[in-house]
N, C-alpha and C. Protein backbone atom coordinates (compact mmCIF):
# COMPACT_ATOMS: atom_id res chain seq x y z
N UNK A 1 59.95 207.08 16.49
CA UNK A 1 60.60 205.81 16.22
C UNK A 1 59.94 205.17 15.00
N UNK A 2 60.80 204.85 14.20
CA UNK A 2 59.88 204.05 12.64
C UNK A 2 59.47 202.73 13.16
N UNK A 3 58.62 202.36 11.89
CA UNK A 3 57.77 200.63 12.66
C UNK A 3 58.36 200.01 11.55
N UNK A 4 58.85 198.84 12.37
CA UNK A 4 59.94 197.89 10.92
C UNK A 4 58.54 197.38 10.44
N UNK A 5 59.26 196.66 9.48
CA UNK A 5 58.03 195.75 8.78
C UNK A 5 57.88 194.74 9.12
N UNK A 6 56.44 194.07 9.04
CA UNK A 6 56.27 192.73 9.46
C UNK A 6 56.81 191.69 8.81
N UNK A 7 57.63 191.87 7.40
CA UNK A 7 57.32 190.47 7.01
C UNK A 7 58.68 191.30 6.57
N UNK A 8 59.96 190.62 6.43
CA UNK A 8 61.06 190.56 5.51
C UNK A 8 61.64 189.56 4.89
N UNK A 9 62.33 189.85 3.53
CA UNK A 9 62.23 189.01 2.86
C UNK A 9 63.40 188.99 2.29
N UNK A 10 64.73 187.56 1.48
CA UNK A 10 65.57 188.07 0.52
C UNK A 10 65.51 187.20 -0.08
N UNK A 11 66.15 188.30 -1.47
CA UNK A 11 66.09 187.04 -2.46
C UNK A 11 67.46 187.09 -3.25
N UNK A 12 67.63 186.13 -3.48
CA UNK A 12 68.85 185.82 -3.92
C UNK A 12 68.46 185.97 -5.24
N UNK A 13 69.54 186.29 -6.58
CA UNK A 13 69.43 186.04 -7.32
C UNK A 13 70.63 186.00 -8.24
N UNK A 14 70.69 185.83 -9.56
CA UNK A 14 72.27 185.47 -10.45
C UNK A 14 72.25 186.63 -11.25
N UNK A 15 72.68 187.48 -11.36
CA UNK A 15 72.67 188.98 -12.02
C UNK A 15 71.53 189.24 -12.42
N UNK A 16 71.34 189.70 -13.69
CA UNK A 16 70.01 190.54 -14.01
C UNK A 16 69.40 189.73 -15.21
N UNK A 17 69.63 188.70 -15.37
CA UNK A 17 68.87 187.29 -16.17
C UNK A 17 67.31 187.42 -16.27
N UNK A 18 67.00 187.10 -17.12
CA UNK A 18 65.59 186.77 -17.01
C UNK A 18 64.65 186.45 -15.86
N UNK A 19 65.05 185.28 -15.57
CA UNK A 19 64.82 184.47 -14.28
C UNK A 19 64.50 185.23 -13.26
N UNK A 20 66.08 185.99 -13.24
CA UNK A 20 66.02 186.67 -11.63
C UNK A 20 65.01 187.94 -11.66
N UNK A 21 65.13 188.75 -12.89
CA UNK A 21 63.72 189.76 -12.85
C UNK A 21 62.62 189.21 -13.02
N UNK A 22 62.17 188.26 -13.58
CA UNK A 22 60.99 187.86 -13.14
C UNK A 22 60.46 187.42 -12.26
N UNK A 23 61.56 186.56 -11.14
CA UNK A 23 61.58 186.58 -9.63
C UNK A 23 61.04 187.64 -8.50
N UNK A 24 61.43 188.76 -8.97
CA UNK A 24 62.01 190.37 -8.14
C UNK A 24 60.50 190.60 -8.72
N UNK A 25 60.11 190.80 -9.81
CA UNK A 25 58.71 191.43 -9.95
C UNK A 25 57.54 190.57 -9.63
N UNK A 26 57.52 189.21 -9.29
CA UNK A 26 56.74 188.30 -9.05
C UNK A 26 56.60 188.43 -7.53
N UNK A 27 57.72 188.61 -6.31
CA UNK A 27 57.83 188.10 -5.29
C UNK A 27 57.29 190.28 -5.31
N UNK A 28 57.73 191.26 -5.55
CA UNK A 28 57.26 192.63 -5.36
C UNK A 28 55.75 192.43 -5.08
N UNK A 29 55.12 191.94 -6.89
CA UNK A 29 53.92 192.07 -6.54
C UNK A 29 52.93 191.19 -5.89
N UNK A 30 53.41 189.93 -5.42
CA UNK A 30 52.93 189.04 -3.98
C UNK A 30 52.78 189.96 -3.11
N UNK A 31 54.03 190.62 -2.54
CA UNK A 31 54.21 191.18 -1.31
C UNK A 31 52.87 192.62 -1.40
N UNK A 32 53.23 193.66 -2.77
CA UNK A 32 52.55 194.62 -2.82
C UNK A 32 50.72 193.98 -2.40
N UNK A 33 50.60 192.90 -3.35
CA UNK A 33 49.24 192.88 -2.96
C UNK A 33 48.83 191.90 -1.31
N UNK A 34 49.70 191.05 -1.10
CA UNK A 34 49.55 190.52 0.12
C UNK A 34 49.97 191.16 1.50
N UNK A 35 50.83 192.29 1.46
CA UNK A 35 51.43 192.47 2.51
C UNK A 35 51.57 194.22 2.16
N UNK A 36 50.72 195.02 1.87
CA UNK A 36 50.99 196.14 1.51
C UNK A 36 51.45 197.09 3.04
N UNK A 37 52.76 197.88 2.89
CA UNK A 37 53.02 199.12 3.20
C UNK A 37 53.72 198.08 4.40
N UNK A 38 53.94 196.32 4.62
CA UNK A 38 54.63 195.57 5.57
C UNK A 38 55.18 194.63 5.34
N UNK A 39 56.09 195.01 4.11
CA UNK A 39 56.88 193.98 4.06
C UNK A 39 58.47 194.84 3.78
N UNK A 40 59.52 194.07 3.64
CA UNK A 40 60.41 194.84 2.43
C UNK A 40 61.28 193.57 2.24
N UNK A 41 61.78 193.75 1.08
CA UNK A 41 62.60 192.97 -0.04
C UNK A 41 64.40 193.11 0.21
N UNK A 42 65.20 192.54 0.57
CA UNK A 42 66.37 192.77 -0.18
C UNK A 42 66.89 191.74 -1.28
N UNK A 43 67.44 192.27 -2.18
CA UNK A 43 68.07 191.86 -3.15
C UNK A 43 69.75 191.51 -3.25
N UNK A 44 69.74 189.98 -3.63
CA UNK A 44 71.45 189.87 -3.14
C UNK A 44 71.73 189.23 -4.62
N UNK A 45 72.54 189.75 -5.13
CA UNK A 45 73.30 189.26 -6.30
C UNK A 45 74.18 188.03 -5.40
N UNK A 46 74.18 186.89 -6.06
CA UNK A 46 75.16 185.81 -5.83
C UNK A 46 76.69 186.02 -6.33
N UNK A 47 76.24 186.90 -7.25
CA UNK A 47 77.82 186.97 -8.02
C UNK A 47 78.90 188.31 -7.65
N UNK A 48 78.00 189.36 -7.27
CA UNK A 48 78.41 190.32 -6.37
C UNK A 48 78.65 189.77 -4.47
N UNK A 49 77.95 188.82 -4.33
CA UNK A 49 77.73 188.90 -2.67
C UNK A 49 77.31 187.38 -2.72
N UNK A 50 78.87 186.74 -2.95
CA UNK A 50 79.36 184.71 -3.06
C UNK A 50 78.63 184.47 -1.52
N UNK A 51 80.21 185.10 -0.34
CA UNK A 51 80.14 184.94 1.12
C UNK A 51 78.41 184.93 1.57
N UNK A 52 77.88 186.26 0.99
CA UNK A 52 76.26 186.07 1.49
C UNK A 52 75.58 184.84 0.93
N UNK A 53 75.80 184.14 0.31
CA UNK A 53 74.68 183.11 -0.44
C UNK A 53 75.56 181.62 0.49
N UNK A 54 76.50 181.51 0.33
CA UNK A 54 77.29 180.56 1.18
C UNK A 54 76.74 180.30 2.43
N UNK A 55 76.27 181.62 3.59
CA UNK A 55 75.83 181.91 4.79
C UNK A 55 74.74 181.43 4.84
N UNK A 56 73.61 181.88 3.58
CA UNK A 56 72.59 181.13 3.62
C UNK A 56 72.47 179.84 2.92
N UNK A 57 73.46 179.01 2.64
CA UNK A 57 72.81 178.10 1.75
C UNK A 57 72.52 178.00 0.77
N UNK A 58 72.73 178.57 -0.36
CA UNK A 58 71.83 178.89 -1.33
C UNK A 58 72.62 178.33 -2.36
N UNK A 59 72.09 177.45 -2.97
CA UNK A 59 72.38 176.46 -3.65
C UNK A 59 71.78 176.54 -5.16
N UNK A 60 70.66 177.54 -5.40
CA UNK A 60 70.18 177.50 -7.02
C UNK A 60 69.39 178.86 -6.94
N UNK A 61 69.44 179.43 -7.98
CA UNK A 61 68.93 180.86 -7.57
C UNK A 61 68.02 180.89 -8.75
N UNK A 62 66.60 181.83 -8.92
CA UNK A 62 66.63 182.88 -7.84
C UNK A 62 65.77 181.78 -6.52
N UNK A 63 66.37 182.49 -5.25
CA UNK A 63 65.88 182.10 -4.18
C UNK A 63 65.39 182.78 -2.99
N UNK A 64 64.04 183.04 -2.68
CA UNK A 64 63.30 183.63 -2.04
C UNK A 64 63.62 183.31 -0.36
N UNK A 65 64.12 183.83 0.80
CA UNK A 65 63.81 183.43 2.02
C UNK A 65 63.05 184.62 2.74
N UNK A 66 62.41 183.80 3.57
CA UNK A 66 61.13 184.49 4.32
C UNK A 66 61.85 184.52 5.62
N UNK A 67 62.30 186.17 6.23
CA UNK A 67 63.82 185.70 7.28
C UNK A 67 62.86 186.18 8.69
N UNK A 68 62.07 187.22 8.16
CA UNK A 68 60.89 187.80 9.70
C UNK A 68 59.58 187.52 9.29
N UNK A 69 58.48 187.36 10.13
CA UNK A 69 58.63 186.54 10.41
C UNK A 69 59.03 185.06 10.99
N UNK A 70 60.06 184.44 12.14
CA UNK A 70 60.34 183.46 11.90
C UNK A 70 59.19 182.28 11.85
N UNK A 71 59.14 181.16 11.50
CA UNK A 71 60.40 180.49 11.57
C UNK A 71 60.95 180.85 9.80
N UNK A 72 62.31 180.69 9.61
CA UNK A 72 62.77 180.39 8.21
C UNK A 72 61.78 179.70 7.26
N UNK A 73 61.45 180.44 6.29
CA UNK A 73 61.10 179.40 5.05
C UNK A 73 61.44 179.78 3.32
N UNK A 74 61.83 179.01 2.57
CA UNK A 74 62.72 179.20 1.62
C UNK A 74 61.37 178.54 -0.08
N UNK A 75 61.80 179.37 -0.67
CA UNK A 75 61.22 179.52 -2.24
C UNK A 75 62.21 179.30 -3.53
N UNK A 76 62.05 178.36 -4.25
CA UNK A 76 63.32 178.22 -5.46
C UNK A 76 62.26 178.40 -6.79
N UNK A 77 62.81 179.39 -7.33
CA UNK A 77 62.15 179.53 -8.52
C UNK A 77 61.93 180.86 -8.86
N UNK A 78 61.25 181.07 -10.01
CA UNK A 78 60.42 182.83 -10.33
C UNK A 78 59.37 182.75 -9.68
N UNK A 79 58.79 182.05 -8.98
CA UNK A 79 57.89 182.70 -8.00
C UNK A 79 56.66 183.11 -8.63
N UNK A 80 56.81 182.31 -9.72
CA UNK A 80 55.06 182.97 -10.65
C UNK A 80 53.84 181.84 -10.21
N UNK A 81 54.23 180.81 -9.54
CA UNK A 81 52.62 180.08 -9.26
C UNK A 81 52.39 180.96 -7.68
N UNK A 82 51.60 182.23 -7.82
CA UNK A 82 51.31 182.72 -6.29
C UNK A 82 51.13 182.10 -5.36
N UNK A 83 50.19 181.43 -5.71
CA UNK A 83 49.27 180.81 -5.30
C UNK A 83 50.32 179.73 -4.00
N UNK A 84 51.07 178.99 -4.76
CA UNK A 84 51.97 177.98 -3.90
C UNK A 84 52.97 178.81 -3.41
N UNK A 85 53.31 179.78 -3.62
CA UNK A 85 54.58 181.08 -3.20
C UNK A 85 53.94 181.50 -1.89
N UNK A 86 52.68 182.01 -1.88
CA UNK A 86 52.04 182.64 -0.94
C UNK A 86 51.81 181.37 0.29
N UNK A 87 51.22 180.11 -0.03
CA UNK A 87 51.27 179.38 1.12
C UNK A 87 52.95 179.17 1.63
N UNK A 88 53.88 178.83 0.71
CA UNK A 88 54.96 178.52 0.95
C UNK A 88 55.53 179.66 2.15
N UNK A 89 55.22 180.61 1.38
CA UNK A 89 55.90 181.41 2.62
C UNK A 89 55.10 181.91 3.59
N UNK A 90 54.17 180.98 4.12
CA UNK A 90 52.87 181.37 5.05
C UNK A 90 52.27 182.60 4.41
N UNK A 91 51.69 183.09 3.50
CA UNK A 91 51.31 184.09 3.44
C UNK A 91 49.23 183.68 3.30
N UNK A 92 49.36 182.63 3.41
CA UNK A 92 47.97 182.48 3.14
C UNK A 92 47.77 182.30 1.55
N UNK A 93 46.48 182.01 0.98
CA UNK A 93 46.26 182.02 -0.63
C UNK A 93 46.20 183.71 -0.76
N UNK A 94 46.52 184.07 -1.86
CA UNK A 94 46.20 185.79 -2.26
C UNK A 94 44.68 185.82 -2.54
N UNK A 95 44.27 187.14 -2.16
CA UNK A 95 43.14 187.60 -2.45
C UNK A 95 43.22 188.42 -3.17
């Protein structure tokens, strides 16, 4: 039987903009160094997948939610101050 991961994560984002890759490689390497080999990422285009961003809310992209883990907790931005990314989404400060 496989072992899910502890921590899942999505992120919304608006096609392949600046923004949103620097989002995707910011929130990767949080996870890689905070949460190695237990986390995983999905990636939702807003503009490919409207209905999905509607469901969640998502109101300005790119937007990070922390879905396992519960409870819910939500990130707006590129995700480059770790430091507040990592408490935000309970992850503790990075080491």
């Amino acid at each position: 039987m496989a072992v899910q991961p502890s921590f899942s994560f999505r992120l919304y984002v608006a096609g392949d903009g600046q923004n949103s890759v620097r989002a995707m490689a910011n929130l990767t390497a949080l996870c890689d160094a905070q949460l190695p080999g237990r986390h995983e990422i999905e990636v939702v285009d807003v503009f490919g997948y409207p209905d999905r961003a509607l469901v969640d809310r998502i109101v300005m992209t790119p937007t990070v939610i922390r879905v396992q883990p519960g409870p819910i907790r939500r990130v707006v931005g590129t995700l480059q101050a770790t430091d507040d990314v990592a408490a935000a989404l309970g992850l503790g400060a990075p080491g």
